[in-house]
C-alpha atoms as a PDB file:
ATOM      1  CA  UNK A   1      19.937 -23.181  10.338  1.00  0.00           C
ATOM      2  CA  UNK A   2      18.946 -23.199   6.429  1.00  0.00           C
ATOM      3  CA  UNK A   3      20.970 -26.659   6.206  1.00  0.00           C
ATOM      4  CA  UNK A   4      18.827 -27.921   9.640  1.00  0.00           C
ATOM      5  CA  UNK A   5      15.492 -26.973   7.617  1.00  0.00           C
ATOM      6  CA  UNK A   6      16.489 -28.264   4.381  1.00  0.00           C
ATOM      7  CA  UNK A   7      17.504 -31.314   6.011  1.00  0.00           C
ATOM      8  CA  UNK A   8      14.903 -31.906   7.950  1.00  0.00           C
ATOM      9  CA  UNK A   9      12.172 -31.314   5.396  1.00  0.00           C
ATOM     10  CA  UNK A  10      14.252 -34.215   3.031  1.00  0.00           C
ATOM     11  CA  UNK A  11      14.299 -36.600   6.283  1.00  0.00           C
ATOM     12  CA  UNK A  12      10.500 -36.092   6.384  1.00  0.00           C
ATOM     13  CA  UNK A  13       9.322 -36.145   2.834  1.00  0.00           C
ATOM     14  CA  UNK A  14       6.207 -33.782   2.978  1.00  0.00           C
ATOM     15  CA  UNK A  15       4.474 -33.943  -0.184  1.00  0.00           C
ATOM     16  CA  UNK A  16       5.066 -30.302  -0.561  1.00  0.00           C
ATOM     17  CA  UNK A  17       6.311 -27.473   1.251  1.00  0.00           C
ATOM     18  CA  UNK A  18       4.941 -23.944   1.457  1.00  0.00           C
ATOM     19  CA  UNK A  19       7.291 -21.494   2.204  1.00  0.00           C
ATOM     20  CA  UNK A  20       7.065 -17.743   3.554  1.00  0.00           C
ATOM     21  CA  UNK A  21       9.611 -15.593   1.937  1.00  0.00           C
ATOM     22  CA  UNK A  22       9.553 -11.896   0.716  1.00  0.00           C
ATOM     23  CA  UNK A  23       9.032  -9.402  -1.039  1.00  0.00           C
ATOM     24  CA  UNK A  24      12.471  -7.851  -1.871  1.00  0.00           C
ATOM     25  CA  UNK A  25      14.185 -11.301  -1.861  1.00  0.00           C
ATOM     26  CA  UNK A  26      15.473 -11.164  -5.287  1.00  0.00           C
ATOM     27  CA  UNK A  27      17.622  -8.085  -4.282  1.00  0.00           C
ATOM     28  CA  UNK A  28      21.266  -8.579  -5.179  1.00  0.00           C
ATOM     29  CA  UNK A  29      22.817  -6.266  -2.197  1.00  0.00           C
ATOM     30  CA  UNK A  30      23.053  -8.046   1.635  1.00  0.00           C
ATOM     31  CA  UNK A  31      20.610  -6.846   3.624  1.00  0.00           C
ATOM     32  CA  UNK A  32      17.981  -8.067   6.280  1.00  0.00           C
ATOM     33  CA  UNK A  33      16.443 -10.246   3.624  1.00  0.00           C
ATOM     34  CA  UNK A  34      19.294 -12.612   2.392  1.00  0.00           C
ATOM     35  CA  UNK A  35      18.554 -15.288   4.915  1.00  0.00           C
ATOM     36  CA  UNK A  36      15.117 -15.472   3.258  1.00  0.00           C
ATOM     37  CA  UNK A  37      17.133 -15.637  -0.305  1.00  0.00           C
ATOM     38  CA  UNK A  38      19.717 -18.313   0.909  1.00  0.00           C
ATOM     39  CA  UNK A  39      16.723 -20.305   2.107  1.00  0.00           C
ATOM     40  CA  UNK A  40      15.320 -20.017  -0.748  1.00  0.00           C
ATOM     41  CA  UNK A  41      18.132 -21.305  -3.264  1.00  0.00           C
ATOM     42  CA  UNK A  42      18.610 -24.335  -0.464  1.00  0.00           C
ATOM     43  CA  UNK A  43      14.680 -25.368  -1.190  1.00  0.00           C
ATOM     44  CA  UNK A  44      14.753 -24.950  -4.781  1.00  0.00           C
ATOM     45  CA  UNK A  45      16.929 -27.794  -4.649  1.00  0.00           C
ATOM     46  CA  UNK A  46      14.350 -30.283  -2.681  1.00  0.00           C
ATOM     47  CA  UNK A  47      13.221 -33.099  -4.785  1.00  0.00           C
ATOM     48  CA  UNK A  48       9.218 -31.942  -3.992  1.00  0.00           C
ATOM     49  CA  UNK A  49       6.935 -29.191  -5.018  1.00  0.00           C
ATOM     50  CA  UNK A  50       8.079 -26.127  -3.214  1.00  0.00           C
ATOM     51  CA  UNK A  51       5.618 -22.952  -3.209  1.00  0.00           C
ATOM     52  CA  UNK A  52       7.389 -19.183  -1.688  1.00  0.00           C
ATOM     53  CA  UNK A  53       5.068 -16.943  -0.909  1.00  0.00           C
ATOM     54  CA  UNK A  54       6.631 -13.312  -0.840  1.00  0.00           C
ATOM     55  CA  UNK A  55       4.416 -11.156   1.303  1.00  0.00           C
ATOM     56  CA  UNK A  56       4.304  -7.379   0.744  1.00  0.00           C
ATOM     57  CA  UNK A  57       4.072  -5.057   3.660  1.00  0.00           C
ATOM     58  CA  UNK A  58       2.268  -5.808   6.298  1.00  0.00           C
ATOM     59  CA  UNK A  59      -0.141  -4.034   7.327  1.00  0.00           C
ATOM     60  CA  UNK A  60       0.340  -4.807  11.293  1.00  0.00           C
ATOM     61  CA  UNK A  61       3.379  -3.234  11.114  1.00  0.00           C
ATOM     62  CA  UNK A  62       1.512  -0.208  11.409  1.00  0.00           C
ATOM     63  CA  UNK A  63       0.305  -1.268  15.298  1.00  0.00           C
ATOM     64  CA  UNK A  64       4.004   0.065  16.204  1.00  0.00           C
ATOM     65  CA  UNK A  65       2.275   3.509  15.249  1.00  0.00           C
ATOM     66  CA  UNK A  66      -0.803   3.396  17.703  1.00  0.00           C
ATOM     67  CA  UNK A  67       0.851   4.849  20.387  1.00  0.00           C
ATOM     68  CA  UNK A  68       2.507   7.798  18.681  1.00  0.00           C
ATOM     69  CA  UNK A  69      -0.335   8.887  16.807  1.00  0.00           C
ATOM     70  CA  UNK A  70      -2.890   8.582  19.933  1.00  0.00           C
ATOM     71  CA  UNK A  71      -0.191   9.965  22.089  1.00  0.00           C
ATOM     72  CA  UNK A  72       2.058  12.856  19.991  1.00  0.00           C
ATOM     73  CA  UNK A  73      -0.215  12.625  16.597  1.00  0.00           C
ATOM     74  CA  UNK A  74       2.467  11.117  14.855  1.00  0.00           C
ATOM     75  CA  UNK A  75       4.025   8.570  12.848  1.00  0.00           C
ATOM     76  CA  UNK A  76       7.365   7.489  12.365  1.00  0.00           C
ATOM     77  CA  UNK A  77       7.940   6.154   8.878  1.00  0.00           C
ATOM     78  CA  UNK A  78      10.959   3.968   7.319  1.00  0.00           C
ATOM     79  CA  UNK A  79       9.020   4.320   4.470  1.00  0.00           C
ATOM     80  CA  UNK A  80       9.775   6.806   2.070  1.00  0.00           C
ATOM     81  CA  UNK A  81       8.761   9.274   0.382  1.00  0.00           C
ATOM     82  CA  UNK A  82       5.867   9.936   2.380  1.00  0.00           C
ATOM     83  CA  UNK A  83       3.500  10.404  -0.714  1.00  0.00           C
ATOM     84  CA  UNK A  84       4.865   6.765  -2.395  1.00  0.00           C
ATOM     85  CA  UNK A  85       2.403   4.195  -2.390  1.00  0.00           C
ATOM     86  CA  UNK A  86       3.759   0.755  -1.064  1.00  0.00           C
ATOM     87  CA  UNK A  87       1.942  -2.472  -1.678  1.00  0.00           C
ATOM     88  CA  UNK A  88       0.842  -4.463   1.542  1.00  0.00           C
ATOM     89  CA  UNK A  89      -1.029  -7.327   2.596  1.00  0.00           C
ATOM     90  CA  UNK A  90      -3.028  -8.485   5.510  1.00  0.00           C
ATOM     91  CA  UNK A  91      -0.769 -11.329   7.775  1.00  0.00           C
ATOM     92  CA  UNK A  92      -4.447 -13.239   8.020  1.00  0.00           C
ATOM     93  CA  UNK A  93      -4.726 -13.154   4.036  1.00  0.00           C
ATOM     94  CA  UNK A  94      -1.318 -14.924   4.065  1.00  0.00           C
ATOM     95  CA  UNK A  95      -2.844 -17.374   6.363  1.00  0.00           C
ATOM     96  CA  UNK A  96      -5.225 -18.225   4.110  1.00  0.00           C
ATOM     97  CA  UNK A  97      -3.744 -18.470   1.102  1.00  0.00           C
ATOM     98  CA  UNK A  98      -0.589 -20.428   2.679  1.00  0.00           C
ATOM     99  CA  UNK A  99      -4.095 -22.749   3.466  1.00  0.00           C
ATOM    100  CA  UNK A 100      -5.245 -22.807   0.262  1.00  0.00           C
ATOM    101  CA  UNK A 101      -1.740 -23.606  -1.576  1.00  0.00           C
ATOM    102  CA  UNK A 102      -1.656 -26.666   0.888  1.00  0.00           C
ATOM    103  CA  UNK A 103      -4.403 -28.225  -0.190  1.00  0.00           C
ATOM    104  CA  UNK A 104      -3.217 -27.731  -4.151  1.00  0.00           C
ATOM    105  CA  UNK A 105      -1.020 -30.049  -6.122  1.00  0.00           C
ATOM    106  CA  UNK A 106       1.600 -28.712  -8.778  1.00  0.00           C
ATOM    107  CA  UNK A 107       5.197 -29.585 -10.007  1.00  0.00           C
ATOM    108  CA  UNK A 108       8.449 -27.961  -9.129  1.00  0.00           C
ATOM    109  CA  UNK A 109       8.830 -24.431  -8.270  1.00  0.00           C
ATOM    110  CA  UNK A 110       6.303 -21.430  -7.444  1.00  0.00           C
ATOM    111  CA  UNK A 111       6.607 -17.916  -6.278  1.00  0.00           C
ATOM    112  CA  UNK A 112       3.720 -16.360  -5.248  1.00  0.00           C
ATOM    113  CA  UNK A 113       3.629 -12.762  -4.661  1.00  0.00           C
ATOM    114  CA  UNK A 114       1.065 -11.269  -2.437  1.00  0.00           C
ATOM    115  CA  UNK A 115      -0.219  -7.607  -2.083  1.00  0.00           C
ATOM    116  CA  UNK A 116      -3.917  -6.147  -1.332  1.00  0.00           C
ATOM    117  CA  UNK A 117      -5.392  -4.328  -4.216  1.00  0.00           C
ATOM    118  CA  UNK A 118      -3.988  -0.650  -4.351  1.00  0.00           C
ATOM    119  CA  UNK A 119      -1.327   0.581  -2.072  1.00  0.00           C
ATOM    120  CA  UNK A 120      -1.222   2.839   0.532  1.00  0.00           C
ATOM    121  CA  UNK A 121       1.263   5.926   1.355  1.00  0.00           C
ATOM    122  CA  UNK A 122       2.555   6.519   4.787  1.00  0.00           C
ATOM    123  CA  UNK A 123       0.817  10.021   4.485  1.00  0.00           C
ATOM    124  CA  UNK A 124      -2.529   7.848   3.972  1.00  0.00           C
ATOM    125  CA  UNK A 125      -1.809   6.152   6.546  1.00  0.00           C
ATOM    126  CA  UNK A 126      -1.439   8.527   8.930  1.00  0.00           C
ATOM    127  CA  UNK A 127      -4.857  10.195   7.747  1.00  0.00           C
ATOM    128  CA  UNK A 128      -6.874   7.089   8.572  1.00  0.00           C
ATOM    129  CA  UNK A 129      -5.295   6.992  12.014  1.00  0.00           C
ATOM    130  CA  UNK A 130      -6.551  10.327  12.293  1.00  0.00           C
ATOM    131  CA  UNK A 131      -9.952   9.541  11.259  1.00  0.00           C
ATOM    132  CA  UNK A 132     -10.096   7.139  13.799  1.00  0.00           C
ATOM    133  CA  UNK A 133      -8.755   8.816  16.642  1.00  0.00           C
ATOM    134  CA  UNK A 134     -10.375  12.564  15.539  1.00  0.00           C
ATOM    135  CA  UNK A 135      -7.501  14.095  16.053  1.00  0.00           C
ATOM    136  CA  UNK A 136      -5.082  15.123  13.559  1.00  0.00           C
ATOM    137  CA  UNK A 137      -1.737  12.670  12.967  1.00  0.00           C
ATOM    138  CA  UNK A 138       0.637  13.260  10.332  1.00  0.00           C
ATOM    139  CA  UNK A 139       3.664  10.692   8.878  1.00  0.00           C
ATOM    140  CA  UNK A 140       7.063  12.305   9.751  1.00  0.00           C
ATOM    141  CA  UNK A 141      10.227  10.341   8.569  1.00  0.00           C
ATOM    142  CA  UNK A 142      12.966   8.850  10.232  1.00  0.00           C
ATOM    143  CA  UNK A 143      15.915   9.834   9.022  1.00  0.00           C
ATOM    144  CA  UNK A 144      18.340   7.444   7.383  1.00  0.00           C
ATOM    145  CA  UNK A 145      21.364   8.405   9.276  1.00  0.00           C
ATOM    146  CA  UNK A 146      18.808   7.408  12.470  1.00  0.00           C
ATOM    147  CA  UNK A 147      18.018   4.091  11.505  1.00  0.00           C
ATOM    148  CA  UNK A 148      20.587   2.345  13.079  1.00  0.00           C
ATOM    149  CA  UNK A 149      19.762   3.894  16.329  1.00  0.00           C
ATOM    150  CA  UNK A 150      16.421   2.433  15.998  1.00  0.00           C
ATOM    151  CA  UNK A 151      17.653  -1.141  14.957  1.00  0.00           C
ATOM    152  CA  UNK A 152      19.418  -1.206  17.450  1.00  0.00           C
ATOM    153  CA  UNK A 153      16.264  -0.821  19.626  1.00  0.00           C
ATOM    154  CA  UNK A 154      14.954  -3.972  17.304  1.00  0.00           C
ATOM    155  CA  UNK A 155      18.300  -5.948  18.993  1.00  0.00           C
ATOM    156  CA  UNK A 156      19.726  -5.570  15.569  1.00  0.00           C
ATOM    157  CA  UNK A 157      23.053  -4.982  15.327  1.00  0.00           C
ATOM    158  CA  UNK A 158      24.033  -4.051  11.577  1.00  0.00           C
ATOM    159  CA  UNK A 159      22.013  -0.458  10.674  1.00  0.00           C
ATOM    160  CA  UNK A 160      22.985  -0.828   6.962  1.00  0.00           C
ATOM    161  CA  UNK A 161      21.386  -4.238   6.594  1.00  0.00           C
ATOM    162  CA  UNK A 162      17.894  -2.049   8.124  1.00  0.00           C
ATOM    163  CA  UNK A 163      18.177   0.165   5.772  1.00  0.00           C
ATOM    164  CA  UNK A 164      19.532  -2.138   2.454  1.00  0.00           C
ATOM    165  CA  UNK A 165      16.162  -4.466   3.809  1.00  0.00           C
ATOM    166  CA  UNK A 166      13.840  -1.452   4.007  1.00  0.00           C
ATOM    167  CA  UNK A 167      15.087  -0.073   0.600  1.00  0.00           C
ATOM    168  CA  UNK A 168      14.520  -3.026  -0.767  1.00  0.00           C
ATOM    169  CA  UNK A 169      11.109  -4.052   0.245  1.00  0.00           C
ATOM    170  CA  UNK A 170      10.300  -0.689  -0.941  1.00  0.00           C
ATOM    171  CA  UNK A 171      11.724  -0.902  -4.668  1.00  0.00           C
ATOM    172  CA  UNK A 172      10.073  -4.150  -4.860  1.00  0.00           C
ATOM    173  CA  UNK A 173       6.782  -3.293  -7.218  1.00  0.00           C
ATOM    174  CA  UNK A 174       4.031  -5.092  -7.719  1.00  0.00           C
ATOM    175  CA  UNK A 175       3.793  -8.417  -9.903  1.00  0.00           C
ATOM    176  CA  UNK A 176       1.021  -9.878 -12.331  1.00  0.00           C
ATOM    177  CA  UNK A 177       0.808 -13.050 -10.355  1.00  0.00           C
ATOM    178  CA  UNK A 178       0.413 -10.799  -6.983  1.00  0.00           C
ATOM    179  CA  UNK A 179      -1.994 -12.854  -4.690  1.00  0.00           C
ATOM    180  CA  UNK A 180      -2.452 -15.434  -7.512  1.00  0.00           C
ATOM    181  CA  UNK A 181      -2.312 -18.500  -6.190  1.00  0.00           C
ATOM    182  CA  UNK A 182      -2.074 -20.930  -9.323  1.00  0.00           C
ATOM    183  CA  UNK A 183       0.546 -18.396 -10.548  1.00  0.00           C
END
C-alpha cells in the first residue's frame, strides 16, 4: 500500500504533500506504528515538499471511556502509570493546522509535532469525567498481560505490537517545535 501512495502522489505531482504520522514513529522496535515509519522513509524520498505531522494523543480516544465511567465509574487505561502526564492534542486542532501547512510553501522535509499545552494523567482524566457526571470515576489499569485480549477486540491480531505501539506513544516526550507549524 505505501508503494500505491508513493506512487500515486509522483503520478500526480501535488505541489506538496501533508502527511499524518505519529508520535512514537521514530521508535526503533516493530510495533503498531511502523507502517506510519515505512511511509514515512518512502515520502522522504518524493521529489516535493513533504510536511509529517506527528499527533500526540488524542484526546477522543477518551469517548471509549464514557460508558464505563457513567455506567461502573471507571476507566480503563493503557496508559500508564496512572499519575504520568501524557501529551495530547485535539483531532480538530490537527485539522487545522494540516489547513494551515497547506496553504504554506517550504523546501524539502518537515516534521511537525503536535501536543496541547500541558498534559494530562489518566487519573486527571478520570476526575474531570467525574466532575461532569457528579459521581465519582477513578482510572484503573489494564493489565499488560490483558492487552492482547483487548486487541483482539480492536480485530488486531498481534498483542505485542499493542503494547510495543502504546509504550511507545507513551515514551515519546514532548518537542520544542510541538504544534509549531514553521518548525
Amino acid at each position: 500500500m505505501i508503494a500505491a501512495v508513493k506512487e500515486a502522489i509522483e503520478r500526480a505531482r501535488p505541489k506538496k504533500v501533508v502527511c499524518l504520522s505519529t508520535i512514537g514513529v521514530q521508535a526503533t522496535q516493530r510495533n503498531l506504528l511502523t507502517q506510519r515509519k515505512l511511509l514515512e522513509e518512502a515520502l522522504r524520498a518524493l521529489q516535493i515538499p513533504v510536511a509529517f505531522l506527528r499527533p500526540a494523543w488524542f484526546m477522543e480516544n477518551f469517548a471509549w471511556d464514557v460508558a464505563g465511567a457513567r455506567d461502573r465509574g471507571v476507566i480503563a487505561s493503557f496508559l500508564q502509570p496512572l499519575d504520568k502526564p501524557v501529551p495530547m492534542i485535539a483531532t480538530a486542532d490537527i485539522g487545522r493546522l494540516a489547513a494551515q501547512l497547506i496553504g504554506e510553501d517550504w523546501e524539502g522535509v518537515r516534521i511537525v509535532e503536535l501536543e496541547q499545552p500541558g498534559a494530562y494523567t489518566p487519573n486527571e482524566v478520570a476526575a474531570t469525567f467525574a466532575k461532569i457526571l457528579g459521581r465519582p470515576v477513578r482510572a484503573e489499569v489494564v493489565p499488560r498481560e490483558t492487552w492482547g485480549s483487548c486487541s483482539g477486540r480492536w480485530g488486531r491480531k498481534t498483542p505485542s505490537l499493542v503494547s510495543r505501539c502504546s509504550t511507545a506513544s507513551m515514551k515519546a516526550g514532548s518537542n520544542s517545535n510541538a504544534g509549531k507549524p514553521g518548525a
